[in-house]
PDB file of N, CA and C in Angstrom:
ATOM      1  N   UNK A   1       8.441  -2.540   9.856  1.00  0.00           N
ATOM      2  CA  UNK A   1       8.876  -3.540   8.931  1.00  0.00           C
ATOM      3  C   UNK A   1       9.991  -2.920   8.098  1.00  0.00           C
ATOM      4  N   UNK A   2      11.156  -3.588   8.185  1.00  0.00           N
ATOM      5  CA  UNK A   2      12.514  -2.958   7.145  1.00  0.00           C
ATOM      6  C   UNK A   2      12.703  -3.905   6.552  1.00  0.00           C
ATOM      7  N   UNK A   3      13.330  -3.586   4.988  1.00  0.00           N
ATOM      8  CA  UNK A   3      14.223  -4.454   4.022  1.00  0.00           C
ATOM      9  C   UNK A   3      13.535  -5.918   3.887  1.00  0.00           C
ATOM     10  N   UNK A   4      12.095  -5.634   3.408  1.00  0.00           N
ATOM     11  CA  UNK A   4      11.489  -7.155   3.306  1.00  0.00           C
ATOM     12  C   UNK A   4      11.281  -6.789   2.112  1.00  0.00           C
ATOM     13  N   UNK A   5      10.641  -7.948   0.845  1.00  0.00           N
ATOM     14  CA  UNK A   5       9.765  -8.096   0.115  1.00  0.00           C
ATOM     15  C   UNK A   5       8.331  -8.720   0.216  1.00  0.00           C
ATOM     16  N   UNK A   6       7.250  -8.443  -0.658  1.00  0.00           N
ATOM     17  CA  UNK A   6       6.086  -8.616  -0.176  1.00  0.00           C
ATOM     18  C   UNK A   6       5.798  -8.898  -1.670  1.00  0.00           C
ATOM     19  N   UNK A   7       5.293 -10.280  -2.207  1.00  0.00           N
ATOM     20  CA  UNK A   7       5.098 -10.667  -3.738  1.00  0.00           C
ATOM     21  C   UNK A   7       3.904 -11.041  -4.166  1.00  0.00           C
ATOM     22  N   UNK A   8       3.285 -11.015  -4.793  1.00  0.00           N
ATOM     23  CA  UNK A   8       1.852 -11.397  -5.492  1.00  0.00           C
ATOM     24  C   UNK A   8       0.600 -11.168  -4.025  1.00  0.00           C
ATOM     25  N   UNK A   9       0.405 -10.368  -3.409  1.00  0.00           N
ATOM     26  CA  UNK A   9      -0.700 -10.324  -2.489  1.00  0.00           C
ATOM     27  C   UNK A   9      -1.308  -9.281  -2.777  1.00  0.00           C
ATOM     28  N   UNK A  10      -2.579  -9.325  -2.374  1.00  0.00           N
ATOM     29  CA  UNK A  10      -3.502  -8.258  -2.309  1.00  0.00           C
ATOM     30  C   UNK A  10      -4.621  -9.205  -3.556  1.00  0.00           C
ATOM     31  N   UNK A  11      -5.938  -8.895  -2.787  1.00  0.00           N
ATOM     32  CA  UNK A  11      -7.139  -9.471  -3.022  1.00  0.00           C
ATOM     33  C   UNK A  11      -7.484  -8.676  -4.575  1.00  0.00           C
ATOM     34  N   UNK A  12      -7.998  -9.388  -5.229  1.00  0.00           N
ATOM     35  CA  UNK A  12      -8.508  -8.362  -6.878  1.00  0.00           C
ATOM     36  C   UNK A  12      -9.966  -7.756  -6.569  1.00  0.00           C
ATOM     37  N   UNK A  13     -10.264  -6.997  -7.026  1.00  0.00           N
ATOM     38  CA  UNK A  13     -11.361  -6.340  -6.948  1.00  0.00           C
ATOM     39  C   UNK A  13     -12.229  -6.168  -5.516  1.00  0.00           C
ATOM     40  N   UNK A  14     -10.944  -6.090  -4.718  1.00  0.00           N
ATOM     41  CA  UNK A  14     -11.209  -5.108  -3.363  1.00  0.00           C
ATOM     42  C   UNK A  14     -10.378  -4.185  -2.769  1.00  0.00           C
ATOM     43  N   UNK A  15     -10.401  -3.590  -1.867  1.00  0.00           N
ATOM     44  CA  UNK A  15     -10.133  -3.205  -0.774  1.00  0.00           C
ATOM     45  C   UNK A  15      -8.598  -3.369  -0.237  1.00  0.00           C
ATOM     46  N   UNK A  16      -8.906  -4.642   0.048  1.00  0.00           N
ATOM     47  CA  UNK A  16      -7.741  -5.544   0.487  1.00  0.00           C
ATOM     48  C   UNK A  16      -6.349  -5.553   0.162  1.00  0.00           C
ATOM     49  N   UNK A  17      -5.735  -4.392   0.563  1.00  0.00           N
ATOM     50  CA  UNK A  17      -4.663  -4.166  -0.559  1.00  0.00           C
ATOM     51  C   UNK A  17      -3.096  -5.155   0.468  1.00  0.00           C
ATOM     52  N   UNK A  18      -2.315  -5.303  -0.286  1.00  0.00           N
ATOM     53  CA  UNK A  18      -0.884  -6.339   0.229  1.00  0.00           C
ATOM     54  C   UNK A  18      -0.706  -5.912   1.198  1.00  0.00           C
ATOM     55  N   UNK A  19      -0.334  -3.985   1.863  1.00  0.00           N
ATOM     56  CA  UNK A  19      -0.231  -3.913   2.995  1.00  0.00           C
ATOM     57  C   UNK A  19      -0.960  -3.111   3.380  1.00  0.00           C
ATOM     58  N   UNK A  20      -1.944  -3.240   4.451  1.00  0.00           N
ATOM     59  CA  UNK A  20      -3.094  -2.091   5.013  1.00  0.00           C
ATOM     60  C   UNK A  20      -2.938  -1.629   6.570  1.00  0.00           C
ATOM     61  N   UNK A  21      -3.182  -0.836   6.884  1.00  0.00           N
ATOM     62  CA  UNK A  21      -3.048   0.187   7.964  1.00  0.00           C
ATOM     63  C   UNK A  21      -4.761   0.789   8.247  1.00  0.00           C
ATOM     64  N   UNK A  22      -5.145  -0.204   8.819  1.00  0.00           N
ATOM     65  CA  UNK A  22      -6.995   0.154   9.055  1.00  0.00           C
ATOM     66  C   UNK A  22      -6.954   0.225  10.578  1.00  0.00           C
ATOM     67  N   UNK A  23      -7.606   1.681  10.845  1.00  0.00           N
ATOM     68  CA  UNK A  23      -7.634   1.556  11.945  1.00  0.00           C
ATOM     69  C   UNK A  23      -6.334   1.991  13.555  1.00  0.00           C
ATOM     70  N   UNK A  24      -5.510   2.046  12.713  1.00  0.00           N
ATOM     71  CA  UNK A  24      -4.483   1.739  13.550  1.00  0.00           C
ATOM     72  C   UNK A  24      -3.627   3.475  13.802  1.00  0.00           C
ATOM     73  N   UNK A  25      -4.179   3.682  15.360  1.00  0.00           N
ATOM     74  CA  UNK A  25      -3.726   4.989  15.742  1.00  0.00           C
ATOM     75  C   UNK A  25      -2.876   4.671  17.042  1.00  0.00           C
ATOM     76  N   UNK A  26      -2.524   3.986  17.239  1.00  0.00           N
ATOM     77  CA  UNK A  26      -1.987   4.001  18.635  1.00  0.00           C
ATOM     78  C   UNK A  26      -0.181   4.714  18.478  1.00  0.00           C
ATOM     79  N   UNK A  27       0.690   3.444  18.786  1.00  0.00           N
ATOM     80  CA  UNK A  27       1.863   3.856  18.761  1.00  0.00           C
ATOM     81  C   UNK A  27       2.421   3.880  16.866  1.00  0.00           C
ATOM     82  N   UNK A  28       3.531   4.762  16.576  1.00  0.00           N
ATOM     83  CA  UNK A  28       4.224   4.700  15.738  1.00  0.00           C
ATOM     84  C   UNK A  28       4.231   3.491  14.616  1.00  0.00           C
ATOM     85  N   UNK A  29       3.927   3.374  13.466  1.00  0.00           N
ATOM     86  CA  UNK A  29       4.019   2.484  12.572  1.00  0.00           C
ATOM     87  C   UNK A  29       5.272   2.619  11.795  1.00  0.00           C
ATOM     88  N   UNK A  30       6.407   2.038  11.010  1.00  0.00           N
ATOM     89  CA  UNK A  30       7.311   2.174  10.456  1.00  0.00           C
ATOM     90  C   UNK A  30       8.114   1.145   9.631  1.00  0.00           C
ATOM     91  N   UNK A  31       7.519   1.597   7.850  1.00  0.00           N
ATOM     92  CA  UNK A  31       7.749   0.471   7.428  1.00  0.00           C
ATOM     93  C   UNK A  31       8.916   1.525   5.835  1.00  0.00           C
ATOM     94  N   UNK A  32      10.336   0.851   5.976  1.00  0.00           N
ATOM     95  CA  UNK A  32      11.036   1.100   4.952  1.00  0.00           C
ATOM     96  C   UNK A  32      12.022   0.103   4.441  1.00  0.00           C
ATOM     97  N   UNK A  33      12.419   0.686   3.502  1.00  0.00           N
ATOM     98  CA  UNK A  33      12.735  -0.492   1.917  1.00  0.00           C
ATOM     99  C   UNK A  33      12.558  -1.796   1.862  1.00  0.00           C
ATOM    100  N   UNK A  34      11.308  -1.342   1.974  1.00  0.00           N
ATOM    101  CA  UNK A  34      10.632  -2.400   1.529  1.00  0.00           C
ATOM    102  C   UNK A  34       9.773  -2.450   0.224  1.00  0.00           C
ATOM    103  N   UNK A  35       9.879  -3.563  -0.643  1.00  0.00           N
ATOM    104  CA  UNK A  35       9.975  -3.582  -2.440  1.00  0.00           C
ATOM    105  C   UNK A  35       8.168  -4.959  -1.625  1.00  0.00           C
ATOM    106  N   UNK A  36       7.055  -4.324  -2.426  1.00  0.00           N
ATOM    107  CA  UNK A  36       5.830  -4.912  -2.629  1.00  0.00           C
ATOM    108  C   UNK A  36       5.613  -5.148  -4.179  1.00  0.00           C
ATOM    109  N   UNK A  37       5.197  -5.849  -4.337  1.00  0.00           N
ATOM    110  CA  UNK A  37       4.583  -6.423  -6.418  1.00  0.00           C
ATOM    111  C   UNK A  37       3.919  -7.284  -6.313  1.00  0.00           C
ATOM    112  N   UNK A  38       3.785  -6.873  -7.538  1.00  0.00           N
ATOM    113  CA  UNK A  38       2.703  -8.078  -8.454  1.00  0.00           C
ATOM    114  C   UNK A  38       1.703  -8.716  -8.074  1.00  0.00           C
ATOM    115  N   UNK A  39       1.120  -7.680  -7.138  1.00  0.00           N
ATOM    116  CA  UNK A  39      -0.461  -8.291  -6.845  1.00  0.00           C
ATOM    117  C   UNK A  39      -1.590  -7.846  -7.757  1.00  0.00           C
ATOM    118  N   UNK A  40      -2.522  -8.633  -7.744  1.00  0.00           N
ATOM    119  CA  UNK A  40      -3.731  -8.231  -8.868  1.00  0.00           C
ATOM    120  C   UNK A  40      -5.091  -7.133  -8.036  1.00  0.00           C
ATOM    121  N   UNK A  41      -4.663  -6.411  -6.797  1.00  0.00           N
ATOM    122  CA  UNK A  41      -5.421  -5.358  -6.057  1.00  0.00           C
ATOM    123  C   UNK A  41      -4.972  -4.638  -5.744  1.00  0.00           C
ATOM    124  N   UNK A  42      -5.012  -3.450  -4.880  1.00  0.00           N
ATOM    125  CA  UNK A  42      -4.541  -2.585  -4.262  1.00  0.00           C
ATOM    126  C   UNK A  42      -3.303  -2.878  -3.739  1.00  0.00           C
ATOM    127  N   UNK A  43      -1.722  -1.776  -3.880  1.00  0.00           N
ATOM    128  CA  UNK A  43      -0.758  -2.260  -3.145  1.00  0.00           C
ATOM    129  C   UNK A  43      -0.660  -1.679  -1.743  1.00  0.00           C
ATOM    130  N   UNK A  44      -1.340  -0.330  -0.828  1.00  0.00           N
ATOM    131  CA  UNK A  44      -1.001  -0.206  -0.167  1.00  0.00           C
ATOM    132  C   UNK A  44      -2.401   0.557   0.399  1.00  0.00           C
ATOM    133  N   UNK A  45      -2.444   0.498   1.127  1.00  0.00           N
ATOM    134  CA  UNK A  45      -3.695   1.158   2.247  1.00  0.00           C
ATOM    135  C   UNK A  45      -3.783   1.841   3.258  1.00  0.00           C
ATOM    136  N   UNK A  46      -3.967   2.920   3.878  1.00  0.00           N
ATOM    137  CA  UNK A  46      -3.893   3.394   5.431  1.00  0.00           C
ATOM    138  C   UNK A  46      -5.391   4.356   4.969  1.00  0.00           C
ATOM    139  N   UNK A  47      -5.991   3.522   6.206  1.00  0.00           N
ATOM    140  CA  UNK A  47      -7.366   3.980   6.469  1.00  0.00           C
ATOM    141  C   UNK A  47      -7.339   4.116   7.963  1.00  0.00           C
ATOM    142  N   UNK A  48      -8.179   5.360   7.965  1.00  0.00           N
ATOM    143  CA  UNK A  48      -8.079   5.980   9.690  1.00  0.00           C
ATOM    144  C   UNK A  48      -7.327   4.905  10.570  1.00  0.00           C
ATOM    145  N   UNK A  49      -6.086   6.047   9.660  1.00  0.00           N
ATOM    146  CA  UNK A  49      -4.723   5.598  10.959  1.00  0.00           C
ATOM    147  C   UNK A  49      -4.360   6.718  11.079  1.00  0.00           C
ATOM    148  N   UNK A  50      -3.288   6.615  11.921  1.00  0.00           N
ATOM    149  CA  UNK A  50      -2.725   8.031  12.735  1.00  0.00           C
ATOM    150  C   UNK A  50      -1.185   7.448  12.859  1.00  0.00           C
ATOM    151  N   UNK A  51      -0.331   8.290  12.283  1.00  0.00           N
ATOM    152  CA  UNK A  51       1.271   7.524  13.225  1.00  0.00           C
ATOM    153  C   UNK A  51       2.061   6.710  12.860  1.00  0.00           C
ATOM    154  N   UNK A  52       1.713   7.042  11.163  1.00  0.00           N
ATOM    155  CA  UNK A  52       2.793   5.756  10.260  1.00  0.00           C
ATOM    156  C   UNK A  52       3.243   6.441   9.414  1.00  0.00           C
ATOM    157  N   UNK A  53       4.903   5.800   9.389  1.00  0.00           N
ATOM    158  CA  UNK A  53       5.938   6.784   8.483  1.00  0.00           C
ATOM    159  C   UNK A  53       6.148   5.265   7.236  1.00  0.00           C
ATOM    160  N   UNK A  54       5.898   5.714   5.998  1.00  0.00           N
ATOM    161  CA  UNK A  54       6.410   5.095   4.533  1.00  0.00           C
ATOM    162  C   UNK A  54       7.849   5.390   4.439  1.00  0.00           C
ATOM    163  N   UNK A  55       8.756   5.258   3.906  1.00  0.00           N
ATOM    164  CA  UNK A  55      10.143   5.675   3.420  1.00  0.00           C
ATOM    165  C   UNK A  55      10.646   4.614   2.756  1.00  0.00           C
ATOM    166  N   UNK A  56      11.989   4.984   1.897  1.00  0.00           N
ATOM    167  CA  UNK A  56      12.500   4.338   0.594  1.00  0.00           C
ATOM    168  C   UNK A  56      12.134   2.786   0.459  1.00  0.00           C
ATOM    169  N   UNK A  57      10.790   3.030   0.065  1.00  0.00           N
ATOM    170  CA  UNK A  57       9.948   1.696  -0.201  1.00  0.00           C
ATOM    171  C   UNK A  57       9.439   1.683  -1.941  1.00  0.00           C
ATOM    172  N   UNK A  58       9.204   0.752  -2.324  1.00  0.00           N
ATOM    173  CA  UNK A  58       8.893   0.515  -4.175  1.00  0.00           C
ATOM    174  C   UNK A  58       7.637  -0.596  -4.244  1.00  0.00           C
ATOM    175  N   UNK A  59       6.466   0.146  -5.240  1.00  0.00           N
ATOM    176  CA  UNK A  59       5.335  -0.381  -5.190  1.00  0.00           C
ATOM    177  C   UNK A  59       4.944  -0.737  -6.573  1.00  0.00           C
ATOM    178  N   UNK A  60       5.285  -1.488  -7.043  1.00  0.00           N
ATOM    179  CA  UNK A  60       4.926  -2.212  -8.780  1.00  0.00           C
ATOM    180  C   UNK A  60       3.890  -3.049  -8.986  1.00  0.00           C
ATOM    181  N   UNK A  61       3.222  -2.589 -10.163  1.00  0.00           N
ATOM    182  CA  UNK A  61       2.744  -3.878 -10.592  1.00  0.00           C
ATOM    183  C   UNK A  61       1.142  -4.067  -9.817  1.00  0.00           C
ATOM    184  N   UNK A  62       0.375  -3.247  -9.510  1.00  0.00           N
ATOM    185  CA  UNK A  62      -0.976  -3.415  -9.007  1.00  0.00           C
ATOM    186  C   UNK A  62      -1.825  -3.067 -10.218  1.00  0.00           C
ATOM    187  N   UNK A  63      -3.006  -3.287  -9.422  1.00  0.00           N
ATOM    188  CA  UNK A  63      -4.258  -3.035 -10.315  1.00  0.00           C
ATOM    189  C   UNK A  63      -5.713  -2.512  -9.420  1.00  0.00           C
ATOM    190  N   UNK A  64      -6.346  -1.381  -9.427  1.00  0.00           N
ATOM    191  CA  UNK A  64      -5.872  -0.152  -9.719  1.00  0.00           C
ATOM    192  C   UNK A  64      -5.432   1.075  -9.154  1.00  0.00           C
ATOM    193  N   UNK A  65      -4.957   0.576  -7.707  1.00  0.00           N
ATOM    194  CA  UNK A  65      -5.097   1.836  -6.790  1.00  0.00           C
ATOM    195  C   UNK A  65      -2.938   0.849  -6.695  1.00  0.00           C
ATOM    196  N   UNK A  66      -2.194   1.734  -6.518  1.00  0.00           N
ATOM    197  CA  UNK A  66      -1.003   1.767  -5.985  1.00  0.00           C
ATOM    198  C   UNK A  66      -0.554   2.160  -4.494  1.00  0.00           C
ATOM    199  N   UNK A  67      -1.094   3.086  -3.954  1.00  0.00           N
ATOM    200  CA  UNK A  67      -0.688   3.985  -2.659  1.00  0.00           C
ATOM    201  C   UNK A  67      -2.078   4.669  -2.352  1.00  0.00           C
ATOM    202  N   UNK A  68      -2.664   4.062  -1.794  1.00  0.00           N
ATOM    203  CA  UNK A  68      -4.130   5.181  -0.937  1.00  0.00           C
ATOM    204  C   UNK A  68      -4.043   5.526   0.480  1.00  0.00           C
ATOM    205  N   UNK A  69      -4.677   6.488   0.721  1.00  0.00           N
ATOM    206  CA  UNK A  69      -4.437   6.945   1.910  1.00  0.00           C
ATOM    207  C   UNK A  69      -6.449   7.909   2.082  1.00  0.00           C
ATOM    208  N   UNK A  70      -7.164   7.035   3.234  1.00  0.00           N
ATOM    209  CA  UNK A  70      -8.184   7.544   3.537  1.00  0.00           C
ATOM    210  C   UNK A  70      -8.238   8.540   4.973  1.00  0.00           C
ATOM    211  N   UNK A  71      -8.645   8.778   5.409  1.00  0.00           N
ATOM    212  CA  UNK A  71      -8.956   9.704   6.857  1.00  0.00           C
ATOM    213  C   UNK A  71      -7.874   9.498   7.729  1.00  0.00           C
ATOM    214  N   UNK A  72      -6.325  10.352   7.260  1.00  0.00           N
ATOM    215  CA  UNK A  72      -5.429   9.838   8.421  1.00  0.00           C
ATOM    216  C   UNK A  72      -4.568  10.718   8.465  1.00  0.00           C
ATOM    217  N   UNK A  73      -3.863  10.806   9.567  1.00  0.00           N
ATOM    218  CA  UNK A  73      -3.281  11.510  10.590  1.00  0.00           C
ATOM    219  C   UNK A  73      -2.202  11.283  10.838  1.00  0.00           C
ATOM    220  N   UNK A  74      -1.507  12.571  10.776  1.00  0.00           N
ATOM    221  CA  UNK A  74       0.228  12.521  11.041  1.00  0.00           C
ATOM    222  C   UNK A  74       1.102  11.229  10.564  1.00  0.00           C
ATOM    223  N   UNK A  75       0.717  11.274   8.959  1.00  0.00           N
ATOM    224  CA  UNK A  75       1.680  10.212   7.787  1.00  0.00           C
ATOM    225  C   UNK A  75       2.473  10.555   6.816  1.00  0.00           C
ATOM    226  N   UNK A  76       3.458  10.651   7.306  1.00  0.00           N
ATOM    227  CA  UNK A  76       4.746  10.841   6.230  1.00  0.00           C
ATOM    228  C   UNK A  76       5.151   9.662   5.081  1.00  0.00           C
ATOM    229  N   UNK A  77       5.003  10.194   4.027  1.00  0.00           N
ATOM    230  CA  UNK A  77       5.310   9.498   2.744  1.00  0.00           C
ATOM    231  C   UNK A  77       6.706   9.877   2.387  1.00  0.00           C
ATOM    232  N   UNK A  78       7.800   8.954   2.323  1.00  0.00           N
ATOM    233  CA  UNK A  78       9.247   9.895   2.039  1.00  0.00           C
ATOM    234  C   UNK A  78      10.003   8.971   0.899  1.00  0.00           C
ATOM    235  N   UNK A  79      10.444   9.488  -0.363  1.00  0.00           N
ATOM    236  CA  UNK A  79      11.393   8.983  -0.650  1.00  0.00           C
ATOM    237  C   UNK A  79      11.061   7.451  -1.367  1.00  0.00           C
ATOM    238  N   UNK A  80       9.794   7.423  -1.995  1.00  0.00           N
ATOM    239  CA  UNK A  80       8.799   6.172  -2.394  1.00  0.00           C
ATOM    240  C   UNK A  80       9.016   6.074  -3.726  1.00  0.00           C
ATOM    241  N   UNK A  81       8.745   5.078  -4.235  1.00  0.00           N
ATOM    242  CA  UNK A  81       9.032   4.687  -6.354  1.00  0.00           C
ATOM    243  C   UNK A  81       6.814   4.040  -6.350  1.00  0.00           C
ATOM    244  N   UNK A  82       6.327   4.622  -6.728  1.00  0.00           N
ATOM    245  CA  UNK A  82       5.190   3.348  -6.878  1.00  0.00           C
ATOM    246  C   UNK A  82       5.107   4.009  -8.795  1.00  0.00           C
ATOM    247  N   UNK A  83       5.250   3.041  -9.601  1.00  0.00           N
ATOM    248  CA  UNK A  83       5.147   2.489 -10.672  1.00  0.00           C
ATOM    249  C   UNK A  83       3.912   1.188 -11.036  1.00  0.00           C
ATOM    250  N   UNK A  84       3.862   1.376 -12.269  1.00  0.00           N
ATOM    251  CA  UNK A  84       3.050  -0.054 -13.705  1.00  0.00           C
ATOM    252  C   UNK A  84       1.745   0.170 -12.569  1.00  0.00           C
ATOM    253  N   UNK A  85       0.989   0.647 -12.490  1.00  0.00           N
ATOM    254  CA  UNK A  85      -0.434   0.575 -11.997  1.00  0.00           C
ATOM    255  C   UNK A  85      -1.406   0.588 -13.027  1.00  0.00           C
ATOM    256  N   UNK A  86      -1.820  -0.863 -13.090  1.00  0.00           N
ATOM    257  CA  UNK A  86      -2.795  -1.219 -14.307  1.00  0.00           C
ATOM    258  C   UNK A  86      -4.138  -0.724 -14.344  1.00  0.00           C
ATOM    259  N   UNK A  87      -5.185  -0.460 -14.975  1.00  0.00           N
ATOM    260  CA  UNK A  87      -6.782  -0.688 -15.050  1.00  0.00           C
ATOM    261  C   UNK A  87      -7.093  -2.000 -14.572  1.00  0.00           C
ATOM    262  N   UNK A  88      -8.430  -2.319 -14.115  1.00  0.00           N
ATOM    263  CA  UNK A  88      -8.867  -3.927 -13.973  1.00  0.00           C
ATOM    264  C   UNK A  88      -9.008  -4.126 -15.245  1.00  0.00           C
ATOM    265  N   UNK A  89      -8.779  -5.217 -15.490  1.00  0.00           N
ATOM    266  CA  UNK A  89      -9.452  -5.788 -16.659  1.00  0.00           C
ATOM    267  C   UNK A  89     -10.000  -6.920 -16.840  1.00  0.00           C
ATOM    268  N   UNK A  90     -10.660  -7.133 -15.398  1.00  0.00           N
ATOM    269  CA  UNK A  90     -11.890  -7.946 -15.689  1.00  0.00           C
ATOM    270  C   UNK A  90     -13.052  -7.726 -14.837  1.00  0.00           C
ATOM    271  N   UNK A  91     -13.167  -6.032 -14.875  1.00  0.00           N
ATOM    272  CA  UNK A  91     -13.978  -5.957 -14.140  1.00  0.00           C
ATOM    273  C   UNK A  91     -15.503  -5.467 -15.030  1.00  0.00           C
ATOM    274  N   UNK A  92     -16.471  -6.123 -14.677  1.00  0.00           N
ATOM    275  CA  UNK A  92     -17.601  -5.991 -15.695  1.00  0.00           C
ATOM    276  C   UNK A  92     -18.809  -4.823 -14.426  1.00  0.00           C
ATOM    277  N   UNK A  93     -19.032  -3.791 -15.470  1.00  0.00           N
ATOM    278  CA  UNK A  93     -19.746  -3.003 -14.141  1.00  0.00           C
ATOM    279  C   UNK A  93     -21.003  -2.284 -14.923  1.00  0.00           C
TER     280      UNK A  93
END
């Protein structure tokens, strides 16, 4: 994915973040400048993946995780802005 925007997505008080990478080891993933915001969950996800390159991409405006990365393999992060990563604040626990 190049030179897109991605605006208000990602689920609140999950997981579910605007763009996720679950699972996914096969061929090459490759996503740059690309500008994600203003969602009220997670902005970005890669869970046991293998084989995905980030580059001059910008992540604003989530709540509370910005950029996670769980059990994964051969992922280059290059050249990234992630900024304004809020607390929940309506989460009652």
């Amino acid at each position: 994915m190049h030179n897109v925007e991605i605006h208000n997505c990602s689920q609140i008080n999950t997981m579910k973040a605007a763009i996720r990478f679950e699972g996914a080891s096969g061929k090459w993933s490759h996503l740059s400048g690309v500008s994600i915001h203003n969602g009220h969950g997670w902005g970005m996800n890669i869970e046991a993946s293998a084989n995905i390159r980030v580059d001059n991409s910008i992540l604003f405006s989530f709540k509370p995780i910005g950029f996670a990365m769980q059990t994964v393999t051969n992922v280059t992060v290059d050249n990234n802005i992630v900024a304004h990563i809020y607390e929940r604040s309506d989460f009652e626990g």
